[in-house]
C-alpha atoms as a PDB file:
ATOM      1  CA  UNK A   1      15.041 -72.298 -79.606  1.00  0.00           C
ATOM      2  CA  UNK A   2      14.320 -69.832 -76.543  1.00  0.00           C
ATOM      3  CA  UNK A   3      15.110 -67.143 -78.488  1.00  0.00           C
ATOM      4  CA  UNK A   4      12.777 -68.269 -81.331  1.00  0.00           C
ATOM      5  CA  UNK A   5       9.724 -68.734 -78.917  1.00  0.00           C
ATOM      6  CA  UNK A   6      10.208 -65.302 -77.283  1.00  0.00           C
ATOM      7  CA  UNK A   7      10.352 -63.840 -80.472  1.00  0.00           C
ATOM      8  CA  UNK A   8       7.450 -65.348 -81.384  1.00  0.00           C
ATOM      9  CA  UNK A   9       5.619 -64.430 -78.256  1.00  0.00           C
ATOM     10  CA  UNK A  10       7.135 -60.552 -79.019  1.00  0.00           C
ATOM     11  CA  UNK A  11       5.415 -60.569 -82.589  1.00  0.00           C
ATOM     12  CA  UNK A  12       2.359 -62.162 -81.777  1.00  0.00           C
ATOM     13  CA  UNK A  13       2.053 -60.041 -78.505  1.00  0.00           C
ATOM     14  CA  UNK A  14       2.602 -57.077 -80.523  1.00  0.00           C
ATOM     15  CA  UNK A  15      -0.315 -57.914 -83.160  1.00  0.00           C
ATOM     16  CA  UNK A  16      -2.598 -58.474 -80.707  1.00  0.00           C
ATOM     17  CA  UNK A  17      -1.929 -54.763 -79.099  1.00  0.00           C
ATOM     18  CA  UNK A  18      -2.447 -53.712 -82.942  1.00  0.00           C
ATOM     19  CA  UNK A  19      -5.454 -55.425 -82.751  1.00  0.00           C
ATOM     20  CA  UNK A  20      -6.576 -53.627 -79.574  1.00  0.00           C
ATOM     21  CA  UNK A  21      -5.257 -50.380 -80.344  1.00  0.00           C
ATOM     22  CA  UNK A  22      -7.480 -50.817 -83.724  1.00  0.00           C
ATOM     23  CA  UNK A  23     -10.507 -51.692 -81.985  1.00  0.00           C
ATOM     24  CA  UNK A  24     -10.575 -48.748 -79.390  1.00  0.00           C
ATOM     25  CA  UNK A  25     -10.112 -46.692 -82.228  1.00  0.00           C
ATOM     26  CA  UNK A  26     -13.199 -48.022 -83.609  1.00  0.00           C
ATOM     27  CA  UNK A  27     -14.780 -47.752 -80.359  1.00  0.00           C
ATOM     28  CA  UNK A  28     -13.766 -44.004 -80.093  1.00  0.00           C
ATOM     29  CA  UNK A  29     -15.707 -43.471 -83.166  1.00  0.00           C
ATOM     30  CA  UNK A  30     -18.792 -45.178 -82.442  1.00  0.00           C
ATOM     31  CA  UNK A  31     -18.569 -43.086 -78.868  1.00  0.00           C
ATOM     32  CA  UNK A  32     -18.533 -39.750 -81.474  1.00  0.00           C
ATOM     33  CA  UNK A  33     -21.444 -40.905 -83.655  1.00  0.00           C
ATOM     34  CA  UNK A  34     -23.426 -41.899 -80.701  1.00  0.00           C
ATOM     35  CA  UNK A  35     -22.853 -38.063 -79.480  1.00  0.00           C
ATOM     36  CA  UNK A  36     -24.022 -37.314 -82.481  1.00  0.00           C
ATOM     37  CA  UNK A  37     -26.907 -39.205 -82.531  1.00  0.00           C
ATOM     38  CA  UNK A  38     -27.766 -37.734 -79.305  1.00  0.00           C
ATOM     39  CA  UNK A  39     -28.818 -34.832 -80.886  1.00  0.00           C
ATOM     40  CA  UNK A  40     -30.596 -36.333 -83.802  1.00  0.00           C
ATOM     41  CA  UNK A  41     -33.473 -37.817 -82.089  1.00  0.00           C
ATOM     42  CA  UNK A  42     -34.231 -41.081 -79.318  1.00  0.00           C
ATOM     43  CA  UNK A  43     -34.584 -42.996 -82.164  1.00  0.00           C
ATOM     44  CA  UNK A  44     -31.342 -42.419 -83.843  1.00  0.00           C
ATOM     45  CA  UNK A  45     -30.132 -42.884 -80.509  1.00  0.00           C
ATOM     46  CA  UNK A  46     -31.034 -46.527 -79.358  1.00  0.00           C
ATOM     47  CA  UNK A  47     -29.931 -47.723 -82.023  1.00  0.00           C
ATOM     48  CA  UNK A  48     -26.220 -46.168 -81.577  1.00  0.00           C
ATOM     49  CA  UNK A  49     -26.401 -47.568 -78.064  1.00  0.00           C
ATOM     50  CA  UNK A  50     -27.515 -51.064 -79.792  1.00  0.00           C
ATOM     51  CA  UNK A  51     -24.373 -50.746 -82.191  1.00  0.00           C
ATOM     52  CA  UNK A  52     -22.331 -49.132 -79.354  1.00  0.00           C
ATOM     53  CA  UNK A  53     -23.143 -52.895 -77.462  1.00  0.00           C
ATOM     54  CA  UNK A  54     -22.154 -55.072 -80.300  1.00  0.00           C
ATOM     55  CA  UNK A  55     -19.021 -53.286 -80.976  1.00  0.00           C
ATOM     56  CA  UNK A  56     -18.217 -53.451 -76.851  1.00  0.00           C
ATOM     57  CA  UNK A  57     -19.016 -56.924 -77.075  1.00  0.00           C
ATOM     58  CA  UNK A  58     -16.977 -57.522 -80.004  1.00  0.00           C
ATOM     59  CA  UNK A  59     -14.096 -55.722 -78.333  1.00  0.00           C
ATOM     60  CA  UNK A  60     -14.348 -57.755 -75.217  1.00  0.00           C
ATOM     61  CA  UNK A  61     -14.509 -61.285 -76.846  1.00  0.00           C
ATOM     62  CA  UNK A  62     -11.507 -59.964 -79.233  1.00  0.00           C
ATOM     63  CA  UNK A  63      -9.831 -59.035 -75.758  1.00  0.00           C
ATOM     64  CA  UNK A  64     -10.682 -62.534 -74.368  1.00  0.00           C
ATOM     65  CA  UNK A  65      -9.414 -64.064 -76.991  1.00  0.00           C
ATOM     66  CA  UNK A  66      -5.919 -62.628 -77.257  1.00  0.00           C
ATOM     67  CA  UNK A  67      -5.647 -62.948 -73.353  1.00  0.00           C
ATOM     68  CA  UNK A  68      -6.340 -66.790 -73.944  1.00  0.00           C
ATOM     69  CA  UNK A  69      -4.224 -66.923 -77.019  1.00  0.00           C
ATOM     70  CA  UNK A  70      -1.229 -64.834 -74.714  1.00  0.00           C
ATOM     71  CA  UNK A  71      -1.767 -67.299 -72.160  1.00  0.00           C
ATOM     72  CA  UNK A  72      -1.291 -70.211 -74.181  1.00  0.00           C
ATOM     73  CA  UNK A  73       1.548 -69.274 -75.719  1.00  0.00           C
ATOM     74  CA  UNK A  74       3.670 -68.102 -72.524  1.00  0.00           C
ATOM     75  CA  UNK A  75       2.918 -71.473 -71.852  1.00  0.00           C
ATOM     76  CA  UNK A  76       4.466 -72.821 -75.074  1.00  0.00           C
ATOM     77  CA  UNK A  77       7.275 -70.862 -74.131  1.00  0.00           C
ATOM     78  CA  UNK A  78       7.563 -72.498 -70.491  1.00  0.00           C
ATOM     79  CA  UNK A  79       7.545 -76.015 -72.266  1.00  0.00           C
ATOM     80  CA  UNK A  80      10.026 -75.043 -74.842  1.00  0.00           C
ATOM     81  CA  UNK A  81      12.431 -72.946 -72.223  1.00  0.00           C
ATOM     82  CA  UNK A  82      12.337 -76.647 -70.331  1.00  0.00           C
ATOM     83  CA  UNK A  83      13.133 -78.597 -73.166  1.00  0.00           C
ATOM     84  CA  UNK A  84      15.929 -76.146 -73.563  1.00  0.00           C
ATOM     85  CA  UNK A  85      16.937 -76.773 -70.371  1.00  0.00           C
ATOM     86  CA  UNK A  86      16.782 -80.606 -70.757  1.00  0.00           C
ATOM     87  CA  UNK A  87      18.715 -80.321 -73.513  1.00  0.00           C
ATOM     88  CA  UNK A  88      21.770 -78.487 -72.106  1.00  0.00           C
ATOM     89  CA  UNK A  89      21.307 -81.019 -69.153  1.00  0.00           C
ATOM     90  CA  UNK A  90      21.742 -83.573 -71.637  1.00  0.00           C
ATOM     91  CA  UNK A  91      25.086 -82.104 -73.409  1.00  0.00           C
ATOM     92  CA  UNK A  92      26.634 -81.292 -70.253  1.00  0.00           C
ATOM     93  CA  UNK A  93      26.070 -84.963 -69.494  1.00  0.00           C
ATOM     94  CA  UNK A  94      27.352 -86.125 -72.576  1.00  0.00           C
ATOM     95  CA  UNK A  95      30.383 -84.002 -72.877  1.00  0.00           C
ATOM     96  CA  UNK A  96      31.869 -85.132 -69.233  1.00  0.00           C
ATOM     97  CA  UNK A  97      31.147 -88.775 -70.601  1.00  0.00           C
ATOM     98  CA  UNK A  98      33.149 -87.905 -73.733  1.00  0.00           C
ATOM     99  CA  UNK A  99      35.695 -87.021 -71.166  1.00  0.00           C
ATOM    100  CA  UNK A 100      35.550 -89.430 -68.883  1.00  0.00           C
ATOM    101  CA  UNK A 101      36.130 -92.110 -71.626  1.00  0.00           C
ATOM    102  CA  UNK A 102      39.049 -90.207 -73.090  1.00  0.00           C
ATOM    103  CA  UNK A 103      40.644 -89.903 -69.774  1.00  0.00           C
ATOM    104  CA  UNK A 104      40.139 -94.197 -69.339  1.00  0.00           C
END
């Protein structure tokens, strides 16, 4: 069960850096067309910078969010490391009962 949450935390970790890695990309290129843009007029221009904004917003909710989703599941992996725990608790107190009644 530990092993199944930590994998799961691994692959959903790992999309999200996709995810992140994706959107600087994108970033990166709205960065070149805005230099580009630059030298196209101050029209051209504020609107790159208005683009530029949205996509920078867009990257930092998308950031947010995969911090809060991260977050919430290193926390489902607390809970289910402690219910692991519990649970070999449990055995070990079972299996010297087993025991103890054999030995009686």
């Amino acid at each position: 069960m530990h092993k199944e949450a930590e994998g799961e935390l691994a692959k959903r970790n790992h999309a999200y850096l996709k995810t992140i890695q994706s959107l600087i990309a994108k970033l990166k290129a709205v960065e070149t067309v805005k230099k580009d843009m630059e030298r196209g007029g101050k029209n051209k221009e504020e609107s790159v910078i208005a683009q530029y904004r949205m996509r920078m917003k867009l990257l930092q909710d998308t950031v947010e969010e995969s911090y809060e989703q991260l977050e919430v599941l290193r926390q489902e992996n607390e809970d289910k490391q402690s219910e692991v725990s519990r649970l070999h608790a449990i055995k070990e107190d079972l299996g010297m009962a087993i025991l103890q009644s054999a030995e009686e």
